[in-house]
N, C-alpha and C. Protein backbone atom coordinates (compact mmCIF):
# COMPACT_ATOMS: atom_id res chain seq x y z
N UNK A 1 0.65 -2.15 -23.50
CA UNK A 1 1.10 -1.35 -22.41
C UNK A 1 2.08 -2.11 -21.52
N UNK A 2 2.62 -3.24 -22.10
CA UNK A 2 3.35 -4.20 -21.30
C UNK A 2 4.55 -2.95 -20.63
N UNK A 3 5.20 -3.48 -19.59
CA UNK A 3 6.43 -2.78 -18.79
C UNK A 3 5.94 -0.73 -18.85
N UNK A 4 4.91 -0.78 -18.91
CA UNK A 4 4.29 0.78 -18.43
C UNK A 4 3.98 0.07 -17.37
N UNK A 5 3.99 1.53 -16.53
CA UNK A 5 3.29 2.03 -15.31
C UNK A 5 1.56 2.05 -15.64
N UNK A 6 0.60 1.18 -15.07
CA UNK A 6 -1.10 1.78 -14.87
C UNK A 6 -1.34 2.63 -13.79
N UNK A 7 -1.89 3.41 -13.91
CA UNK A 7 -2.58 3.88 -13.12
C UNK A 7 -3.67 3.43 -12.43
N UNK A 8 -3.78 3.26 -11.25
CA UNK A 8 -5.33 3.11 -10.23
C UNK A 8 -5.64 4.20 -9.82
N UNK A 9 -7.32 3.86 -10.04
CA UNK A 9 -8.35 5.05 -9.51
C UNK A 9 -8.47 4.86 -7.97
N UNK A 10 -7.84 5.82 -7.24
CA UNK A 10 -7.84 6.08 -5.44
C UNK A 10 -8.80 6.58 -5.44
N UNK A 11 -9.68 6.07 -4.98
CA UNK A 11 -11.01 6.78 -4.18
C UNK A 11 -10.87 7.90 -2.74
N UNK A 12 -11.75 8.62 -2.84
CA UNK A 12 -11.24 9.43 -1.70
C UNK A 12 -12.38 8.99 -0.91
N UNK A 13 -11.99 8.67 0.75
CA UNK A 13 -12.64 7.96 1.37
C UNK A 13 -13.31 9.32 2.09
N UNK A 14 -15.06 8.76 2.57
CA UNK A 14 -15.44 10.23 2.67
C UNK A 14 -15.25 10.57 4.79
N UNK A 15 -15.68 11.74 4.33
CA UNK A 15 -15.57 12.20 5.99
C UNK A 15 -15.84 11.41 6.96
N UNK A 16 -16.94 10.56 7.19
CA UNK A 16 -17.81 10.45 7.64
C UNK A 16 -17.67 8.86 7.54
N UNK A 17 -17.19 8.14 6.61
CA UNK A 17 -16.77 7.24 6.15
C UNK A 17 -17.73 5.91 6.00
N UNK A 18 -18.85 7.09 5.39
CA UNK A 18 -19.69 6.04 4.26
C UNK A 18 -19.22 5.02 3.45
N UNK A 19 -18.56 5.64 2.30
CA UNK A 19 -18.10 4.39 1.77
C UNK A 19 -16.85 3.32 1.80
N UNK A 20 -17.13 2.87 3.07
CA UNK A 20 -15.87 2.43 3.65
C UNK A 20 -15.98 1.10 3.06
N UNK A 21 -16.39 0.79 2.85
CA UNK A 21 -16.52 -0.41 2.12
C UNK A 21 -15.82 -0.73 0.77
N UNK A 22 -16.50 0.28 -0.05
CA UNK A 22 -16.14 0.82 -1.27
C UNK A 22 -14.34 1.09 -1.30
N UNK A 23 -14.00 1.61 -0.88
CA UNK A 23 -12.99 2.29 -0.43
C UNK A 23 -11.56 1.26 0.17
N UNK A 24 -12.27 0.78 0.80
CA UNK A 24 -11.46 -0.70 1.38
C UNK A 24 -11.34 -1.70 -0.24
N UNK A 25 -12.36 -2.12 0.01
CA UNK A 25 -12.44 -3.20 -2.17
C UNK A 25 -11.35 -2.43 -2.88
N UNK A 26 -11.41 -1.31 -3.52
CA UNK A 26 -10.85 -0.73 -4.45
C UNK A 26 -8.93 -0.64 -3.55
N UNK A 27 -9.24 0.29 -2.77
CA UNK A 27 -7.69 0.11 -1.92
C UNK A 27 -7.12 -1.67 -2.44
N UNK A 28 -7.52 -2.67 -1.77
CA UNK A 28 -7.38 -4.04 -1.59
C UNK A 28 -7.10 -4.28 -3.25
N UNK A 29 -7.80 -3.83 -4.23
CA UNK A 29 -7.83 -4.19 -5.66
C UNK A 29 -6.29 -3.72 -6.15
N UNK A 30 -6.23 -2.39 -5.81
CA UNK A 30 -4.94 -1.86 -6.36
C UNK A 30 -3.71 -2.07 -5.53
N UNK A 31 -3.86 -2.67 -4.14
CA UNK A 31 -2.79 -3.42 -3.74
C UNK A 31 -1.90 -4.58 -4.41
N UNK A 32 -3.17 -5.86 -4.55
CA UNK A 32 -3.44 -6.73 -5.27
C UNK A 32 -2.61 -6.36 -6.51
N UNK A 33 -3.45 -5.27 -7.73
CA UNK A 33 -2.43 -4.89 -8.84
C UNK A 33 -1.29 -4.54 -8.68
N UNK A 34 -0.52 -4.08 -8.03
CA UNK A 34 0.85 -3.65 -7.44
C UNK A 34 1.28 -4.74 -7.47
N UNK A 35 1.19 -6.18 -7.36
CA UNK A 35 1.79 -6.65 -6.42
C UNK A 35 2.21 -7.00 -5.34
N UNK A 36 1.47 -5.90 -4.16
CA UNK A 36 2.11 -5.21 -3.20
C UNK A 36 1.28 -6.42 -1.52
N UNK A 37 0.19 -6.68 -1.59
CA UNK A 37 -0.28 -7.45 -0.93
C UNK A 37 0.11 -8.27 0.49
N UNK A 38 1.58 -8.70 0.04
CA UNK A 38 1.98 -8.38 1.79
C UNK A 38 1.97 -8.08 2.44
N UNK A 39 2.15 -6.13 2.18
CA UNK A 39 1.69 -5.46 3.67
C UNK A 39 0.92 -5.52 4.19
N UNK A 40 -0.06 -6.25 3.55
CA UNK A 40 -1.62 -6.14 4.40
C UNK A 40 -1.52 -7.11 5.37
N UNK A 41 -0.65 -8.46 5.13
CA UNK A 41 -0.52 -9.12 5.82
C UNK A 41 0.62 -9.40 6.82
N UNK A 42 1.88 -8.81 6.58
CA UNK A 42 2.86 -8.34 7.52
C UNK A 42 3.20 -7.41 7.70
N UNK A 43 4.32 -7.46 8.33
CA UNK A 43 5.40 -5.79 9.28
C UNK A 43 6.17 -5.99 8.76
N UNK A 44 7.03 -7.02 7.62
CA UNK A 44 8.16 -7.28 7.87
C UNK A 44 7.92 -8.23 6.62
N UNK A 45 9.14 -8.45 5.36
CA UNK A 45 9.10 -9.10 4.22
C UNK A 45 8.83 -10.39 4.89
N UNK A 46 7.97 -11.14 3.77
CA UNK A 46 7.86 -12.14 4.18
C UNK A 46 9.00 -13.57 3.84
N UNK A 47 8.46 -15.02 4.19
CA UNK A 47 10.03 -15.81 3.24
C UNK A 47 9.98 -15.59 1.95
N UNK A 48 8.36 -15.58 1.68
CA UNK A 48 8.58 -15.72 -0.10
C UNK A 48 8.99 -14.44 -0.92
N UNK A 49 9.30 -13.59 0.04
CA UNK A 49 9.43 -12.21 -0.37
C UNK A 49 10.93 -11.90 -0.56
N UNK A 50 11.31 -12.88 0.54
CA UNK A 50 13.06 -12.64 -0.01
C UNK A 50 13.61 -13.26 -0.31
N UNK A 51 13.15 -14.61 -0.21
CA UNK A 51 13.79 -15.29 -1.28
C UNK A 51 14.06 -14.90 -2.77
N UNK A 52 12.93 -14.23 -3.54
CA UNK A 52 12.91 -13.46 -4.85
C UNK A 52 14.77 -12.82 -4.68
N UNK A 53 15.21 -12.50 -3.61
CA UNK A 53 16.51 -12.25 -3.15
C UNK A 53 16.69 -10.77 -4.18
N UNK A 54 17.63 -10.30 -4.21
CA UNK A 54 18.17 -8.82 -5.12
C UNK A 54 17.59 -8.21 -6.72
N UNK A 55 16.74 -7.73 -6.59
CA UNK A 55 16.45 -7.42 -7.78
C UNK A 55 17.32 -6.01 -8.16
N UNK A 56 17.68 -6.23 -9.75
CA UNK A 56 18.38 -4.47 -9.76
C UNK A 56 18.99 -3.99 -8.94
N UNK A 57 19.87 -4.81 -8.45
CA UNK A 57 20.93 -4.11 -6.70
C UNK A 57 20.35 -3.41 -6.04
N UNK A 58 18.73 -3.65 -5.96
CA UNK A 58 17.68 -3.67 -4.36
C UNK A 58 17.61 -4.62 -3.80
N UNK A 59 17.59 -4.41 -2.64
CA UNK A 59 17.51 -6.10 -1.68
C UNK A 59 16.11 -5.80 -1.42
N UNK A 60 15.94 -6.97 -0.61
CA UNK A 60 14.50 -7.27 -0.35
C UNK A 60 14.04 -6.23 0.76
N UNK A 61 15.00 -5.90 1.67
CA UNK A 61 14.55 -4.83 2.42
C UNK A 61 13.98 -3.48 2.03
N UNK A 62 15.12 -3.26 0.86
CA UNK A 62 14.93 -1.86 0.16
C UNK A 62 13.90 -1.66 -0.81
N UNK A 63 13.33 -3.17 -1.30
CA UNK A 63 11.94 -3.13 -2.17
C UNK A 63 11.11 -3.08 -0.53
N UNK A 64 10.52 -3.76 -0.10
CA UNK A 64 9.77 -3.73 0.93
C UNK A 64 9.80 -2.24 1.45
N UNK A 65 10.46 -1.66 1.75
CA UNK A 65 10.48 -0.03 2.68
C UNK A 65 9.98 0.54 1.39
N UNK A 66 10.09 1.02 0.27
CA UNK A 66 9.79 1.61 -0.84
C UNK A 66 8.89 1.21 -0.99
N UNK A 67 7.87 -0.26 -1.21
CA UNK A 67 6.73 -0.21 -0.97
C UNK A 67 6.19 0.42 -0.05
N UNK A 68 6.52 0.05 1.40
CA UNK A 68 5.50 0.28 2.33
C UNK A 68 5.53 2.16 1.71
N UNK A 69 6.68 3.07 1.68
CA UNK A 69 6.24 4.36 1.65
C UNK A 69 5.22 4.57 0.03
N UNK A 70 4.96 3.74 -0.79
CA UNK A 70 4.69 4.14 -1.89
C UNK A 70 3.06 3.95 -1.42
N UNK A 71 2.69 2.90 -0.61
CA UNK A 71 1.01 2.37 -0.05
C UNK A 71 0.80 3.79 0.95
N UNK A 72 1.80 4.09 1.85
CA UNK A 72 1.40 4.97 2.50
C UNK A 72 1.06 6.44 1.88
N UNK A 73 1.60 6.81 1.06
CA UNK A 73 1.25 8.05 0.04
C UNK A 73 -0.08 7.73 -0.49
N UNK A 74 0.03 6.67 -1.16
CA UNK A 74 -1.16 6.32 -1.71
C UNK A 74 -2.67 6.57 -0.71
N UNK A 75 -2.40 5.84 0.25
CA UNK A 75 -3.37 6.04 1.56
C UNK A 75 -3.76 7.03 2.05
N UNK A 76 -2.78 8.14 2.44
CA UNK A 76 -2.50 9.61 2.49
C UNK A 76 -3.19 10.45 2.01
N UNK A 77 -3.00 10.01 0.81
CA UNK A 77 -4.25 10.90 -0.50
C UNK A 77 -4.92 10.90 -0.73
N UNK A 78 -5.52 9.56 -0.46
CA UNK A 78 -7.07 9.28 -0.62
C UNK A 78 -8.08 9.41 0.33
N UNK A 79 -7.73 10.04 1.93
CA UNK A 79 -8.40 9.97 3.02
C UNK A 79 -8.41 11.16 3.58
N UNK A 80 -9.43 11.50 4.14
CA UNK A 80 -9.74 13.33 4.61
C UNK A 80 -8.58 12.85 5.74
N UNK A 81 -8.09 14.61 6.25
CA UNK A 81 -7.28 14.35 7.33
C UNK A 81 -7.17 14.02 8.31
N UNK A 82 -9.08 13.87 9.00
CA UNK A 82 -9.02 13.30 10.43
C UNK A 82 -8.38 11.90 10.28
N UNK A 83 -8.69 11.30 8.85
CA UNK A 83 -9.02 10.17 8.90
C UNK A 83 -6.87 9.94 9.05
N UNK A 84 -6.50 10.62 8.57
CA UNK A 84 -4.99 10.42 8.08
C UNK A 84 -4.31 10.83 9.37
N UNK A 85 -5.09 11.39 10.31
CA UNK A 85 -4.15 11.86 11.61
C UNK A 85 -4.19 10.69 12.79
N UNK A 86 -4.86 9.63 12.65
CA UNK A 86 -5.48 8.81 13.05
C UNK A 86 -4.48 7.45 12.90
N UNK A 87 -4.11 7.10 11.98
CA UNK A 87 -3.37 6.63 11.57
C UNK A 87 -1.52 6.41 10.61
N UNK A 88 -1.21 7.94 11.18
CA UNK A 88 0.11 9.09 11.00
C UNK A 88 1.33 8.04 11.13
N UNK A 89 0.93 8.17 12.38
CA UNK A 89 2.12 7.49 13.39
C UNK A 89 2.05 5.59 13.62
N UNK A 90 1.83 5.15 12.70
CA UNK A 90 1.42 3.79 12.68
C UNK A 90 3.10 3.06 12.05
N UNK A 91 3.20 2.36 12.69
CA UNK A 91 5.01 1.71 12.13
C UNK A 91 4.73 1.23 10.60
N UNK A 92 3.47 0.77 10.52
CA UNK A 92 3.85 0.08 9.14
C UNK A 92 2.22 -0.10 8.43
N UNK A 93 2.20 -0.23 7.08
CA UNK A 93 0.57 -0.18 6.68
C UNK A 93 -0.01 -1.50 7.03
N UNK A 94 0.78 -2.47 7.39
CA UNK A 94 -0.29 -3.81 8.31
C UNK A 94 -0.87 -2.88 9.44
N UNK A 95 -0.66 -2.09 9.98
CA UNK A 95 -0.80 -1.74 11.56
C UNK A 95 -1.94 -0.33 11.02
């Protein structure tokens, strides 16, 4: 399956937010698989992030923003709506 796309199983986090735990691990897991793991830890690419410098005539900005909207969909979908109205208007998925 080398250079395919996997799929991760998004848990849908519940109302009430029992399995928040659960939910958090698995989120964190398929970050992790992405690659994507920075955002959790910044707002903003990090050095080692741009140094990687232009991939495919994307810069580091334009991978970074395309992540952050690809985590935020992801997030979106997996969480009832109180839970998603709550966190709407947030600048970035560190926040």
């Amino acid at each position: 399956m080398q250079g395919e796309e996997q799929k991760a199983y998004m848990p849908k986090l519940s109302i009430k937010g029992e399995n928040w735990v659960m939910y958090l691990d698995r989120i964190l897991w398929v970050m992790k698989q992405n690659q994507i793991k920075e955002h959790i830890t910044a707002n903003i690419p990090p050095t080692t992030y741009i140094s990687k410098g232009t991939i495919g005539s994307i810069t580091p900005q334009e991978r970074w923003e395309c992540e952050e909207h690809t985590i935020r969909m992801a997030l979106e979908n997996s969480m009832p709506d109180e839970a998603f109205n709550q966190i709407k208007d947030t600048e970035s998925v560190r926040d």
